[in-house]
Structure formats: C-alpha cells, structure tokens
C-alpha atoms as a PDB file:
ATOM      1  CA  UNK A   1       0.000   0.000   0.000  1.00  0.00           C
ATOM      2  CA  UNK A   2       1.385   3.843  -0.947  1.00  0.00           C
ATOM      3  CA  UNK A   3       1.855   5.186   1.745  1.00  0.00           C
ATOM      4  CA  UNK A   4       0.508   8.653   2.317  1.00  0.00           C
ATOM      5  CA  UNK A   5       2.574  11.822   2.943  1.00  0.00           C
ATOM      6  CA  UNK A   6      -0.645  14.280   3.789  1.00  0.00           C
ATOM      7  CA  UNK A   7      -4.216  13.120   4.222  1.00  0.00           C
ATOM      8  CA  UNK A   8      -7.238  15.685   5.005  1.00  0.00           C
ATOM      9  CA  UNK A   9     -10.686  14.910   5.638  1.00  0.00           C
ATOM     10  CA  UNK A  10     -13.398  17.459   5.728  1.00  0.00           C
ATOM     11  CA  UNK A  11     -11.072  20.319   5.730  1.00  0.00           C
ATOM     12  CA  UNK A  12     -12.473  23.608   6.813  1.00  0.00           C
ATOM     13  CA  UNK A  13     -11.819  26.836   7.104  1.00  0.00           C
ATOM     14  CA  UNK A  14     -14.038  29.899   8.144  1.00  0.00           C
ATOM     15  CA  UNK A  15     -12.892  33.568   8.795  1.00  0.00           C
ATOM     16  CA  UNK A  16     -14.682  35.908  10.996  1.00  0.00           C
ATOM     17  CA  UNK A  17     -17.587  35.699  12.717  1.00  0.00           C
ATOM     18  CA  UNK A  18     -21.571  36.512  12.393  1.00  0.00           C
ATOM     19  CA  UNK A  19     -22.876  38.090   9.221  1.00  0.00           C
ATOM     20  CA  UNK A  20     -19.302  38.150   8.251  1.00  0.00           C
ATOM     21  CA  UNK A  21     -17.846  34.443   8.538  1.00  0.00           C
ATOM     22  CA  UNK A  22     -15.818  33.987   5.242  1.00  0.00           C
ATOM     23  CA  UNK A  23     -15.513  30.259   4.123  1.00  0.00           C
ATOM     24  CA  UNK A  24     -12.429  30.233   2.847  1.00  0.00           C
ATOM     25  CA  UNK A  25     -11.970  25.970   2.470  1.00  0.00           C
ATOM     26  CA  UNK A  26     -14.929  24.622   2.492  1.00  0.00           C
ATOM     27  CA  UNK A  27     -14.254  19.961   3.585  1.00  0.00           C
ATOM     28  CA  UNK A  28     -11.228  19.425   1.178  1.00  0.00           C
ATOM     29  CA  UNK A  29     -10.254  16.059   1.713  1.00  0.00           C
ATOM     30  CA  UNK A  30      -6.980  15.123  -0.481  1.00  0.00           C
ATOM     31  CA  UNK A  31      -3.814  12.971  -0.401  1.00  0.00           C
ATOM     32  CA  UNK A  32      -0.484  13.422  -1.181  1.00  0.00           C
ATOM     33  CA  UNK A  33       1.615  10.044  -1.858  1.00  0.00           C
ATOM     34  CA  UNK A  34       5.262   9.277  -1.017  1.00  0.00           C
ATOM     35  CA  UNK A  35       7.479   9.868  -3.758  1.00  0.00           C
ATOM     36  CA  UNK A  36       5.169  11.842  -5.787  1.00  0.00           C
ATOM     37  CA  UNK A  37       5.089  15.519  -7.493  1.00  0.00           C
ATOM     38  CA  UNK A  38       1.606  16.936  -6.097  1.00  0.00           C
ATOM     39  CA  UNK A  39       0.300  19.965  -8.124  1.00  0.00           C
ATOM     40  CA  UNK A  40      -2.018  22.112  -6.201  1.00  0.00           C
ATOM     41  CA  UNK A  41      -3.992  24.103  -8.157  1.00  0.00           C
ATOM     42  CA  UNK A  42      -6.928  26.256  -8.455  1.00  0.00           C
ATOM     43  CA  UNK A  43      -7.363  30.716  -9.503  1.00  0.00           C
ATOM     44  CA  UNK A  44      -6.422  33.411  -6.765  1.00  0.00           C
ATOM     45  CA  UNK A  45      -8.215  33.094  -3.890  1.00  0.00           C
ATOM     46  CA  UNK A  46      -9.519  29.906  -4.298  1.00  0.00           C
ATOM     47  CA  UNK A  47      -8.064  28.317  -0.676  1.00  0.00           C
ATOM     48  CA  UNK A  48      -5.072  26.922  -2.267  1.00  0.00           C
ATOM     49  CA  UNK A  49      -2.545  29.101   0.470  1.00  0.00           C
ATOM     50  CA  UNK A  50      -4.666  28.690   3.140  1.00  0.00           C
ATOM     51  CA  UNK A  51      -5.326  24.866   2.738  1.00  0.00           C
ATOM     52  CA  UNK A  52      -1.332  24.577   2.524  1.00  0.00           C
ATOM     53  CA  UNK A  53      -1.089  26.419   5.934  1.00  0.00           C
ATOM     54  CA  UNK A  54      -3.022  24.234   7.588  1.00  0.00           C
ATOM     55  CA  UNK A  55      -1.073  21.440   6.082  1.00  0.00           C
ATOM     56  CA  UNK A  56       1.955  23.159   7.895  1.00  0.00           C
ATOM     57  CA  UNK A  57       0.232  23.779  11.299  1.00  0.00           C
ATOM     58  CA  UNK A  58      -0.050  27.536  10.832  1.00  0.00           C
ATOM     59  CA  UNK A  59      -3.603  28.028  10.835  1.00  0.00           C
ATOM     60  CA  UNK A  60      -5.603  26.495  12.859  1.00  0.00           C
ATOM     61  CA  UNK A  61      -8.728  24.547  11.093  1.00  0.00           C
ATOM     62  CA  UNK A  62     -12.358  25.314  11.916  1.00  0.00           C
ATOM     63  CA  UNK A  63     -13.172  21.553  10.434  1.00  0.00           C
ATOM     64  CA  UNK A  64     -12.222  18.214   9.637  1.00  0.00           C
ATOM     65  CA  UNK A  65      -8.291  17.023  10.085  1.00  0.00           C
ATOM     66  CA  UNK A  66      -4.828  17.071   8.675  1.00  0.00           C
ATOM     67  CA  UNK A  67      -2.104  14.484   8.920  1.00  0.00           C
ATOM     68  CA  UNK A  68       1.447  14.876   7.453  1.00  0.00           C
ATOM     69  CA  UNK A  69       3.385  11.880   7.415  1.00  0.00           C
ATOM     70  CA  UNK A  70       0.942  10.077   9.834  1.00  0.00           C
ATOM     71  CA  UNK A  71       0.519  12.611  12.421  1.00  0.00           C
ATOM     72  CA  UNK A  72      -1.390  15.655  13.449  1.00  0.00           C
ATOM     73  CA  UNK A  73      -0.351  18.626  11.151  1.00  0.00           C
ATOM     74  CA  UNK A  74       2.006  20.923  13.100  1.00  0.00           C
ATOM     75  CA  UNK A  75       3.471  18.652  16.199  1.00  0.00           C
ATOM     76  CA  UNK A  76       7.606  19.248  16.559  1.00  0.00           C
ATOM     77  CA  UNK A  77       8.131  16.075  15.105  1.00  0.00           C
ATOM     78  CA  UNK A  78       6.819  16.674  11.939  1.00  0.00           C
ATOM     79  CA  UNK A  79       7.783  20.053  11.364  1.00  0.00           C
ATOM     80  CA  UNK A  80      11.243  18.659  11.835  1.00  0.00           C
ATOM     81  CA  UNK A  81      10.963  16.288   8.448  1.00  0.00           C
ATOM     82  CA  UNK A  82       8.450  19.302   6.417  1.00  0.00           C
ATOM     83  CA  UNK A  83      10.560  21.375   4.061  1.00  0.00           C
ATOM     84  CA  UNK A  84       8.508  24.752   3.069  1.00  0.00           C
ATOM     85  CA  UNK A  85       8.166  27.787   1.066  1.00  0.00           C
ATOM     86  CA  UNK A  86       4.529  29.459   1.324  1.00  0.00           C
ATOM     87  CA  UNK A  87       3.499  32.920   0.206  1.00  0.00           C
ATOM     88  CA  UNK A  88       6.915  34.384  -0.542  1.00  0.00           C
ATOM     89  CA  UNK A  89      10.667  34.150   1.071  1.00  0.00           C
ATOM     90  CA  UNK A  90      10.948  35.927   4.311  1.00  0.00           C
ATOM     91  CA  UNK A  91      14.144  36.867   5.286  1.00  0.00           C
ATOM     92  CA  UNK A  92      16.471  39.435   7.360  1.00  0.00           C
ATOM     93  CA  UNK A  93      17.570  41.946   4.357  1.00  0.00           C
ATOM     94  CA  UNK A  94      20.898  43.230   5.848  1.00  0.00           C
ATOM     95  CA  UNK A  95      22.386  39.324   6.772  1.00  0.00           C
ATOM     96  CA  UNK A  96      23.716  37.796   3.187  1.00  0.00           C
ATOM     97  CA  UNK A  97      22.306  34.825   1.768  1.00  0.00           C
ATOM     98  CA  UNK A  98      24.372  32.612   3.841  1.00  0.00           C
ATOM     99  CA  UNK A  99      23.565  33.881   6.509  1.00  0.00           C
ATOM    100  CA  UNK A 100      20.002  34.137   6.308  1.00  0.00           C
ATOM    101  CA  UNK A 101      20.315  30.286   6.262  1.00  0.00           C
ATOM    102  CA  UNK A 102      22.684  29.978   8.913  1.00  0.00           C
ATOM    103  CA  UNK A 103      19.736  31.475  11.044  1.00  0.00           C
ATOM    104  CA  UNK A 104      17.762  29.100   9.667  1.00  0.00           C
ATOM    105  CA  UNK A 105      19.936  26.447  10.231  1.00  0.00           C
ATOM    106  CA  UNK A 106      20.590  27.044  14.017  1.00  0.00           C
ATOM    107  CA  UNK A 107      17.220  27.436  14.932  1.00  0.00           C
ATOM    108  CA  UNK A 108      16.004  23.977  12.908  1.00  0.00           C
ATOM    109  CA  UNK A 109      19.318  22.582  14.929  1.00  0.00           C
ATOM    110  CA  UNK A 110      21.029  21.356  11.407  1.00  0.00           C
ATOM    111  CA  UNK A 111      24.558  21.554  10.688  1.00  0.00           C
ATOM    112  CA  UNK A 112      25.784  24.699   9.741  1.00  0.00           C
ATOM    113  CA  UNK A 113      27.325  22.196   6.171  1.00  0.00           C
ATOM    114  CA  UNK A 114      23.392  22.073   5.051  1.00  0.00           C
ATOM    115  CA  UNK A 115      24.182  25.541   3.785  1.00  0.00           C
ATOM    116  CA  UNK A 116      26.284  25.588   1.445  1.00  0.00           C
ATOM    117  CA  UNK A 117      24.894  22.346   0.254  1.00  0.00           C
ATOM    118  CA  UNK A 118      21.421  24.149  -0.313  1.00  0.00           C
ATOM    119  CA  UNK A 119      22.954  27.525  -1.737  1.00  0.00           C
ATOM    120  CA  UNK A 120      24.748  24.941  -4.772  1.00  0.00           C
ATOM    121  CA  UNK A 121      21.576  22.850  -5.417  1.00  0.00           C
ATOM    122  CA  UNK A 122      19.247  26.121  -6.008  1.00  0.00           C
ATOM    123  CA  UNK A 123      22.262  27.950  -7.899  1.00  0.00           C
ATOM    124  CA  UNK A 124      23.247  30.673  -5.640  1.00  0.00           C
ATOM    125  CA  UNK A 125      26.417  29.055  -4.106  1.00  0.00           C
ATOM    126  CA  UNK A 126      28.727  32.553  -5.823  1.00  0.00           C
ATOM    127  CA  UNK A 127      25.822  35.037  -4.585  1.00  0.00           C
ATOM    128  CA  UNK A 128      25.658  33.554  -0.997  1.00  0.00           C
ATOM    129  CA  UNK A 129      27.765  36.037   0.578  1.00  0.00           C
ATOM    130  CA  UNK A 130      25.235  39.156  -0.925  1.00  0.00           C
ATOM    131  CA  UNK A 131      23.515  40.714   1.236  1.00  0.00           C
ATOM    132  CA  UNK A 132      19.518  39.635   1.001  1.00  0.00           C
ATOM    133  CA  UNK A 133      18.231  43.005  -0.174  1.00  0.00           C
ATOM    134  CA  UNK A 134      20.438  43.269  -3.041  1.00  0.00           C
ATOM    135  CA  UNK A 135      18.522  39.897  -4.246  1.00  0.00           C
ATOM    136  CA  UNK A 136      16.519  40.000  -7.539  1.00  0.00           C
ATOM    137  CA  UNK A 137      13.326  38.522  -7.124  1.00  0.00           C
ATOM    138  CA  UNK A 138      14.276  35.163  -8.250  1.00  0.00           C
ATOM    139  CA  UNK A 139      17.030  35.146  -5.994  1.00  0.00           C
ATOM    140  CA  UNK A 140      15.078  35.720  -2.993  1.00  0.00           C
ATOM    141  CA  UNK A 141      12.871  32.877  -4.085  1.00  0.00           C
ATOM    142  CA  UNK A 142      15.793  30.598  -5.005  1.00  0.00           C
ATOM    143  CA  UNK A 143      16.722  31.214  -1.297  1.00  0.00           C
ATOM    144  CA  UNK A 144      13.287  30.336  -0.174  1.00  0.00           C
ATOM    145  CA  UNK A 145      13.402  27.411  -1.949  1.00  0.00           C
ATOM    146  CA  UNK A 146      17.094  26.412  -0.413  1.00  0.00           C
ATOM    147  CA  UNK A 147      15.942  27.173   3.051  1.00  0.00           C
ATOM    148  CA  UNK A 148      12.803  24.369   2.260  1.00  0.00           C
ATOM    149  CA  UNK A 149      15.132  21.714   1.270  1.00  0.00           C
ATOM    150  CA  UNK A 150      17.878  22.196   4.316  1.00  0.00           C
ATOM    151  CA  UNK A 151      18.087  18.901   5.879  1.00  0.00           C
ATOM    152  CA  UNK A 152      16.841  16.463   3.289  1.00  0.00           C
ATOM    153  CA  UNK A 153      12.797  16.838   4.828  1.00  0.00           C
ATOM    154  CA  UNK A 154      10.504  13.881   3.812  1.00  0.00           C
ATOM    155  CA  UNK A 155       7.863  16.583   2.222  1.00  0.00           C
ATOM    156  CA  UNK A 156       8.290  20.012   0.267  1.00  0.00           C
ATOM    157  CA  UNK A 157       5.649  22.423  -0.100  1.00  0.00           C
ATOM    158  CA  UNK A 158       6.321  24.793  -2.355  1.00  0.00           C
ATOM    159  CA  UNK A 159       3.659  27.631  -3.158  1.00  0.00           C
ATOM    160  CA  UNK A 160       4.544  29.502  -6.550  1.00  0.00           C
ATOM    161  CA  UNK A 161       8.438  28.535  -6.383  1.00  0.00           C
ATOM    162  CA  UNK A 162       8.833  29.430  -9.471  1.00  0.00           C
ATOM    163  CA  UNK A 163       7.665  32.915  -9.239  1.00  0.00           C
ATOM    164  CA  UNK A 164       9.894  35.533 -10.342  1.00  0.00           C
ATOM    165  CA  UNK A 165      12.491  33.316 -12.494  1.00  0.00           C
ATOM    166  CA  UNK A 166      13.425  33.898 -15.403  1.00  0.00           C
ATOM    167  CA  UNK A 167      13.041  30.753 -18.544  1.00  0.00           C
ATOM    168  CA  UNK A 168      16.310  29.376 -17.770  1.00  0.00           C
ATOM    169  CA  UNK A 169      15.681  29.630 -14.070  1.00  0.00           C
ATOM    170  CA  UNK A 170      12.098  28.092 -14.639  1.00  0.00           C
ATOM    171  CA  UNK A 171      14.186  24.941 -16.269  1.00  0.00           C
ATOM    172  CA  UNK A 172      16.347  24.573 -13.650  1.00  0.00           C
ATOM    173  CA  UNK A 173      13.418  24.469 -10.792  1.00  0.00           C
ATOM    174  CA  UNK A 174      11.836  21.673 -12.698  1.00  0.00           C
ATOM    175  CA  UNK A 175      14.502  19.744 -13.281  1.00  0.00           C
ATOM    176  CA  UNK A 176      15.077  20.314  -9.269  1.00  0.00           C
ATOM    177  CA  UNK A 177      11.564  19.254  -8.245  1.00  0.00           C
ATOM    178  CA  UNK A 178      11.993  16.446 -10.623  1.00  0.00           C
ATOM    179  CA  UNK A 179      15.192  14.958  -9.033  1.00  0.00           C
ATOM    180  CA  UNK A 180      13.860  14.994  -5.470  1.00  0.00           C
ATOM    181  CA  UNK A 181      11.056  13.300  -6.247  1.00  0.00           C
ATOM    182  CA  UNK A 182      12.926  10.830  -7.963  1.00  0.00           C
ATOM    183  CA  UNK A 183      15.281  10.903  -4.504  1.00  0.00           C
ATOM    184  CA  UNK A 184      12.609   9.663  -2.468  1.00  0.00           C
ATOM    185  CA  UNK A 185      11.358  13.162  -1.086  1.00  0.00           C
ATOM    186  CA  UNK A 186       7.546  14.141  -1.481  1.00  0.00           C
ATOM    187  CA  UNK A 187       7.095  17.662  -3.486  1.00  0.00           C
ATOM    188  CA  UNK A 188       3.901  19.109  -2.777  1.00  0.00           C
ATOM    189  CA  UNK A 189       3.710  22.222  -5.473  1.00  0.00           C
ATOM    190  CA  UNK A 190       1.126  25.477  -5.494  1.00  0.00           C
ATOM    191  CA  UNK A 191       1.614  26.890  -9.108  1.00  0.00           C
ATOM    192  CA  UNK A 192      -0.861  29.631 -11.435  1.00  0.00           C
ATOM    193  CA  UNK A 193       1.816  28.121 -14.536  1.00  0.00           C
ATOM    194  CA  UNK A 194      -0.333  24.968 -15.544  1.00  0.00           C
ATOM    195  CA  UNK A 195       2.242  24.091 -18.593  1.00  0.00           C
ATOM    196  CA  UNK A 196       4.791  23.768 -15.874  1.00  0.00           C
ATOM    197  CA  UNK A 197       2.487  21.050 -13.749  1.00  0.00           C
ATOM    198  CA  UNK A 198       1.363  19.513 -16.937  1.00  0.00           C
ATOM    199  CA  UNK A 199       5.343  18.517 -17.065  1.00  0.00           C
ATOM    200  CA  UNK A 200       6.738  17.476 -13.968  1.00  0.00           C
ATOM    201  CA  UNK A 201       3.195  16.451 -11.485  1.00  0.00           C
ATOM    202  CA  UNK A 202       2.482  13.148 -10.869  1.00  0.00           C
ATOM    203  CA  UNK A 203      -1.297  13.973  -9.294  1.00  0.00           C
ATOM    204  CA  UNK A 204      -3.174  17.124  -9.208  1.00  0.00           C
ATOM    205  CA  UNK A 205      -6.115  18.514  -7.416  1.00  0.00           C
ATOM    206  CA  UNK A 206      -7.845  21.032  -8.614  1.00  0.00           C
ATOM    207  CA  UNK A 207      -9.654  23.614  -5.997  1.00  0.00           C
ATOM    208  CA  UNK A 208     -12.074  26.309  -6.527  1.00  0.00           C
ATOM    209  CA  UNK A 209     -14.207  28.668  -3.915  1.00  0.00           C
ATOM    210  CA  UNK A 210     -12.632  26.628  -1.182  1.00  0.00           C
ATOM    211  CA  UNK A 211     -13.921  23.362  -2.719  1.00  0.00           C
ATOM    212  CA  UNK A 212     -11.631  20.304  -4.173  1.00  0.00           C
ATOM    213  CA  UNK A 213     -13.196  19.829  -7.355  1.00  0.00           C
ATOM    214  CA  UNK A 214     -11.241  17.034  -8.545  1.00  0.00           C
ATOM    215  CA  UNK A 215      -8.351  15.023  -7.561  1.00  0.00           C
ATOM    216  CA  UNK A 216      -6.753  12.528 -10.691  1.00  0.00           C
ATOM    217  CA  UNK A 217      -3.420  11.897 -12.320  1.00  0.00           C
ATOM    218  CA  UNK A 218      -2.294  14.457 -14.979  1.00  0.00           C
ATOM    219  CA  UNK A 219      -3.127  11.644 -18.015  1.00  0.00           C
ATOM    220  CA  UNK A 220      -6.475  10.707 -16.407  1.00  0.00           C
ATOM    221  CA  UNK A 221      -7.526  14.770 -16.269  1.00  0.00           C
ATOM    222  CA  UNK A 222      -6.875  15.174 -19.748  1.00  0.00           C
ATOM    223  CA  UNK A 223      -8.446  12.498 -21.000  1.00  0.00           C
ATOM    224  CA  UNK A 224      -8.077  11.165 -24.190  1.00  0.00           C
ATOM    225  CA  UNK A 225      -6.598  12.117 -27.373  1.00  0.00           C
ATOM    226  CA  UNK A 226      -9.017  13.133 -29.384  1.00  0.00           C
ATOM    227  CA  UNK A 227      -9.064  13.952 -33.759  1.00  0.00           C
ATOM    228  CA  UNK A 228      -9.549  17.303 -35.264  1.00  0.00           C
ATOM    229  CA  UNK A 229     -10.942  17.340 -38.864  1.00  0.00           C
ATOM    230  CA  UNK A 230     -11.541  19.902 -41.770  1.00  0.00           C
ATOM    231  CA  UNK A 231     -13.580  18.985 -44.483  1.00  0.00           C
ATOM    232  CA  UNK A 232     -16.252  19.944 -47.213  1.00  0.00           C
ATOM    233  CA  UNK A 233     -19.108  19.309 -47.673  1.00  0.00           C
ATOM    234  CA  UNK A 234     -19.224  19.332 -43.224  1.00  0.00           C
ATOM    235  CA  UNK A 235     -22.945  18.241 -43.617  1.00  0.00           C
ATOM    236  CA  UNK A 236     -21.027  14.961 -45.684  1.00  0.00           C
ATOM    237  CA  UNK A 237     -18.054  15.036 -43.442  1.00  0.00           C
ATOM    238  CA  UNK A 238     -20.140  14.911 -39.971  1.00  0.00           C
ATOM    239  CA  UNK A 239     -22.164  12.016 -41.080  1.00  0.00           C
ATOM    240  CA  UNK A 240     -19.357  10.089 -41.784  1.00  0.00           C
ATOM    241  CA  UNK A 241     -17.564  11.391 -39.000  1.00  0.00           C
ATOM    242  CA  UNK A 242     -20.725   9.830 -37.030  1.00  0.00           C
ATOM    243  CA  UNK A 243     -20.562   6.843 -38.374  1.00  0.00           C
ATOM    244  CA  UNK A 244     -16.771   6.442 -37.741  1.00  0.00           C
ATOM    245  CA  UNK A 245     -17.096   7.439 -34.048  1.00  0.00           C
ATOM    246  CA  UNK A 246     -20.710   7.081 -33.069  1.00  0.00           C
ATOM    247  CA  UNK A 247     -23.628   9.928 -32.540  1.00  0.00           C
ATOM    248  CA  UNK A 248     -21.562  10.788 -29.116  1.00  0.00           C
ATOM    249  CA  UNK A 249     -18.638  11.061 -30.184  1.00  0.00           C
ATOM    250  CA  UNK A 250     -18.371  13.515 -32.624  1.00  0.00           C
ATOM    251  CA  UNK A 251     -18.534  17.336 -31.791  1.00  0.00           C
ATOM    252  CA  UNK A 252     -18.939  20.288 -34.116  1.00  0.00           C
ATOM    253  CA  UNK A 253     -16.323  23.288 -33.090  1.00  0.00           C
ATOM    254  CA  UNK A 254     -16.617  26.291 -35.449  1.00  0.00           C
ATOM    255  CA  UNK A 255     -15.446  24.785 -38.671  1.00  0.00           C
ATOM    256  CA  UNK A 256     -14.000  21.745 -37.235  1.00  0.00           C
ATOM    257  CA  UNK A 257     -14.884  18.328 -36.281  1.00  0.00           C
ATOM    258  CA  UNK A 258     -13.452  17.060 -32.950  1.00  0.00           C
ATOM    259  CA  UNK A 259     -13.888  13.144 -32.975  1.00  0.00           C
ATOM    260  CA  UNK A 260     -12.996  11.373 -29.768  1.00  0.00           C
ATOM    261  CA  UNK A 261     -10.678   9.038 -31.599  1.00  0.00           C
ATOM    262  CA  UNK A 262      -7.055   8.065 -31.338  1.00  0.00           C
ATOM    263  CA  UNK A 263      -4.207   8.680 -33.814  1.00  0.00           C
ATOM    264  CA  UNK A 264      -4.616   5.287 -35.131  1.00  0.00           C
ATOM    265  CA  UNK A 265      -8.024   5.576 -36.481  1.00  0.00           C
ATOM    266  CA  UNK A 266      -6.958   8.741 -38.941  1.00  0.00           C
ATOM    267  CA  UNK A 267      -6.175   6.394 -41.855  1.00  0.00           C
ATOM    268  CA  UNK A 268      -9.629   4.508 -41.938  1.00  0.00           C
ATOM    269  CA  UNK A 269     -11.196   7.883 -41.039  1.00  0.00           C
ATOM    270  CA  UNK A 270      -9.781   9.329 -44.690  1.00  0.00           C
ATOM    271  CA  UNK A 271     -10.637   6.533 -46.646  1.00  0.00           C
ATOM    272  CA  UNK A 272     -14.229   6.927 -45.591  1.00  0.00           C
ATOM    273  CA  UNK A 273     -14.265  10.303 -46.138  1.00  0.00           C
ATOM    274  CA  UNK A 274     -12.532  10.149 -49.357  1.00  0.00           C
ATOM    275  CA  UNK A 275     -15.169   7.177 -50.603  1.00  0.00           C
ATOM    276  CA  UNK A 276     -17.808   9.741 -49.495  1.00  0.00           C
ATOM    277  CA  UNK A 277     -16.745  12.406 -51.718  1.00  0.00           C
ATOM    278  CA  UNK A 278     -15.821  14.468 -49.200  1.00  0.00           C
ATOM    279  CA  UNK A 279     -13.131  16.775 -49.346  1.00  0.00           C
ATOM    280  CA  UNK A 280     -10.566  16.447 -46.374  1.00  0.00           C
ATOM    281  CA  UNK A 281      -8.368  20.034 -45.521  1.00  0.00           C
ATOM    282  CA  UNK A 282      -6.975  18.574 -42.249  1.00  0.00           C
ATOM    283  CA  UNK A 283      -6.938  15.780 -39.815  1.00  0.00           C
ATOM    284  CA  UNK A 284      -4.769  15.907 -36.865  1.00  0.00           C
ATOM    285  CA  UNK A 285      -4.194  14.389 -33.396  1.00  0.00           C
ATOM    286  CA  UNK A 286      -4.968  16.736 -30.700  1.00  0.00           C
ATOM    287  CA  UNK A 287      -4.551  16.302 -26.724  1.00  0.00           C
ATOM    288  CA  UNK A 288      -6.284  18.499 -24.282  1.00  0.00           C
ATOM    289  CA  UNK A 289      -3.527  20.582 -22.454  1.00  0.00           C
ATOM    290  CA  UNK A 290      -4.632  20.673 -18.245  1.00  0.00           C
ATOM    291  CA  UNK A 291      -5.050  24.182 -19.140  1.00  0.00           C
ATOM    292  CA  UNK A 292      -7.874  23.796 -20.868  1.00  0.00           C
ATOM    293  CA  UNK A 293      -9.009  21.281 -18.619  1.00  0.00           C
ATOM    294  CA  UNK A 294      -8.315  23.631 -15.563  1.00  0.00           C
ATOM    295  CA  UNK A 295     -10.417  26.682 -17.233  1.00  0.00           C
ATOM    296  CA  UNK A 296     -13.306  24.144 -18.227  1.00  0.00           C
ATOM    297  CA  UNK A 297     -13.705  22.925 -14.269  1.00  0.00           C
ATOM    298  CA  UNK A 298     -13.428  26.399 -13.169  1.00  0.00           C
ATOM    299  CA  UNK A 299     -15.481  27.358 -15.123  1.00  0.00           C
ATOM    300  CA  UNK A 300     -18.404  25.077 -15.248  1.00  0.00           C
ATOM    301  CA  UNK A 301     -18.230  25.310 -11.482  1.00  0.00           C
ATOM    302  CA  UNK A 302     -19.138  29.078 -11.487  1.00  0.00           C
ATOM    303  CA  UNK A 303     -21.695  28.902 -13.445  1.00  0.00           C
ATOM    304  CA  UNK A 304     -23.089  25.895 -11.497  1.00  0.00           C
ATOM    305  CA  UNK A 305     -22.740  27.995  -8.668  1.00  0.00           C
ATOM    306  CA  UNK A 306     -24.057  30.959  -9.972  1.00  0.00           C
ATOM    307  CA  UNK A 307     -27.244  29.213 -11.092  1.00  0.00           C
ATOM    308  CA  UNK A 308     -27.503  27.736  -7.774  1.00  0.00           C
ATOM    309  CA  UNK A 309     -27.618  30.941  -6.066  1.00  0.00           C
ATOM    310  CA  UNK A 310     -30.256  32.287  -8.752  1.00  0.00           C
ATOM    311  CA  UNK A 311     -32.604  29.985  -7.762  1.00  0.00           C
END
C-alpha cells in the first residue's frame, strides 16, 4: 500500500464571525503520496494558500483534520521532516544569503554544512555572501526554496516557487523538483503556470471557492486524445464522422470536427471520407492541455454555482 505523505478529511476553514464568517476551504479532503510531485492548483483566492497552511500547522482549522506523514499537522516532530516555502521568502535583508540560512539552520538545529549544500543545489552558491536586499526577485525565491530543502525533509511544499524566475531559471526548478522526487522526497507544489504542472506532477487537485473539485493523475484529467478534422461538404463530413465514431462522439467546433478518436483511427477515417466524396483540408491528433481542462472545471463550477444561487 502507498503510503501517504498528507491526508485531510473534511477540511475547513471559516474567517470571521456573524454576518461576516468567510468560508475560505470549504471539507477538502486530499492525499499526497510518497514519492510523488503533487500539483495544487486552483485561480487566486480559491483556498489553495490557506489549505497549505493548515497542512503546515499555521492556521488552525475550523473543520475536519490534517495528517502529514501520519501525524497531526504541526506537532515538533513533523515540522522537523516538512521542508517549506509558502506565500513568498521571508528573510532578514541586511544578513547575506548565507547567513540568512545559517539562522535558519541554528534554529532547525542542522549543521551549519546544510548551507552551502542548499545555496549549490538552487544555484546561488557565488551570490551567498550578498547581502539579502540586493537579491533579484528570483534570488530571494531561489533562497526560499534552499531554506525548504535544508536537511533532506521527507515533504516540500512549495507555493509559486517558481515565481519571479526567469526561462532558464524556470528549467532549472523543474529539473530540481523532478530529481527529489525521484530521490525519495515528497514535493507538494502550489503553481498559477499549468504548462509547468502539466510537465513534472504526478497527481493534481484542482480547488475552486474553497472546494476540491477534482483530484486525478495528470493523463487521467486530460483524457483522451481526441481527432480534429476539416472537411467539405461538413454536412457529408459529420455524417461520416458519425458513423466512424458514433452519434456521441463527434462534436462540431466552429469549422471543425473534434472526434474522440485516437491517432490510429486517422487512416480509416480518410478513406471513408474520401469514398464519401468528401473533401478532407486537415486531420490531426490533438490532446487536451490541463489548461484547458483547468479553465473548463473552473469554469463550469461558477456557473453551477451561480445558477444555484439564482434559484
């Protein structure tokens, strides 16, 4: 059995009180698996940062539970294996970078070698003796990031850790998260860049007004691969296209067909069309991108909500 890094049930989270309570998460319940790349995702102020603070035993839910590896969220014990990074790097601006994580350090009782270790694996090894404030913004959240992975922890949270890099600095992050993951540590990643989760999560979830709308594997999100197809006479071309794929699987999209077919059935697709007398402009092999995905769940779900509240 996987065994399970973070596990919520019920979640909850209300601000205020009275006429003014906020719900903010409304019973998220979610896992995060050992070894795995977790993308957490969802528009501003949909509960993602708040949901992750409770994770790390900062807030304090109204609702439901939290466990991180097997515990109550926020005991000593588990703080002491949690690596994180959440709403932005926080650090002393007149101590260097080094020393910023010396502090660090000290206080999490590591050896003071973690530090230079961290500075090299988040590229900032020659800028470590710079003073924080001089730090671009991409610097100050590749120190974030280096003062999350002091210590080898179990599980990373990272919330937007790639905010502020620049493309080549975006690679390198990636290729970071990638490699502890494939170490054995748990990365449990916040990110508005959904080309970026598409390529390195294992498992997303997907949250919206506070609510987990869905929880899946990237592949299983997306869905299938699906056909796109141009031709004329359409009126010739979608009953064919109907026949190919059946009455439900064929959708019209402006001037294009969208079949829900795989690559492999283009050839036979042709030839029918062809024998039809129809003329074919394009056929081509299309998957949905979790972008899309991502906008359609949103989406949907404020409009369902929206109704819901006209009624």
């Amino acid at each position: 059995m996987t065994e399970l890094m973070v596990q919520t049930d019920g979640l909850t989270k209300r601000y205020g009180s009275g006429d003014h309570r906020r719900l903010a998460v409304d019973s998220v319940s979610m896992t995060v698996r050992r070894g795995e790349v977790y993308g957490f995702l969802g528009p501003n102020g949909a509960g993602k940062t708040t949901t992750l603070r409770m994770m790390l035993g900062l807030v304090r839910p109204t609702a439901g539970s939290v466990s991180v590896l097997g515990r109550p969220a926020g005991r000593p014990e588990v703080t002491a294996r949690v690596g994180a990074l959440v709403e932005g790097p926080g650090f002393y601006p007149f101590l260097t970078g080094r020393d910023n994580l010396l502090v660090m350090a000290r206080y999490r009782g590591l050896p003071e070698r973690v530090v230079d270790a961290a500075l090299e694996r988040v590229d900032l090894a020659d800028r470590g003796d710079d003073r924080f404030k001089s730090y671009s913004l991409g610097m100050k959240q590749r120190l974030g990031v280096a003062s999350a992975l002091m210590g080898d922890p179990n599980l990373i949270v990272l919330d937007e850790p790639t905010n502020g890099l620049d493309p080549a600095g975006m690679a390198d992050m990636r290729a970071l998260i990638v490699a502890l993951a494939r170490g054995g540590q748990t990365v449990l990643l916040s990110s508005h860049l959904l080309a970026e989760v598409q390529e390195i999560c294992d498992r997303v979830g997907v949250i919206d007004n506070g609510r987990l709308l869905r929880e899946s594997t990237v592949a299983d999100l997306r869905g299938s691969a699906s056909l796109r197809l141009r031709a004329e006479p359409v009126d010739r071309a979608l009953a064919v296209a109907m026949r190919v794929a059946g009455d439900d699987g064929v959708r019209v999209l402006g001037d294009e067909l969208v079949l829900e077919l795989p690559a492999t059935a283009a050839p036979g697709l042709v030839r029918d069309l062809v024998a039809a007398r129809v003329d074919v402009h394009e056929v081509a092999s299309r998957e949905r991108t979790l972008e899309e995905v991502f906008f359609e769940m949103t989406t949907t779900h404020r409009n369902d909500e929206t109704e819901e509240a006209l009624r």
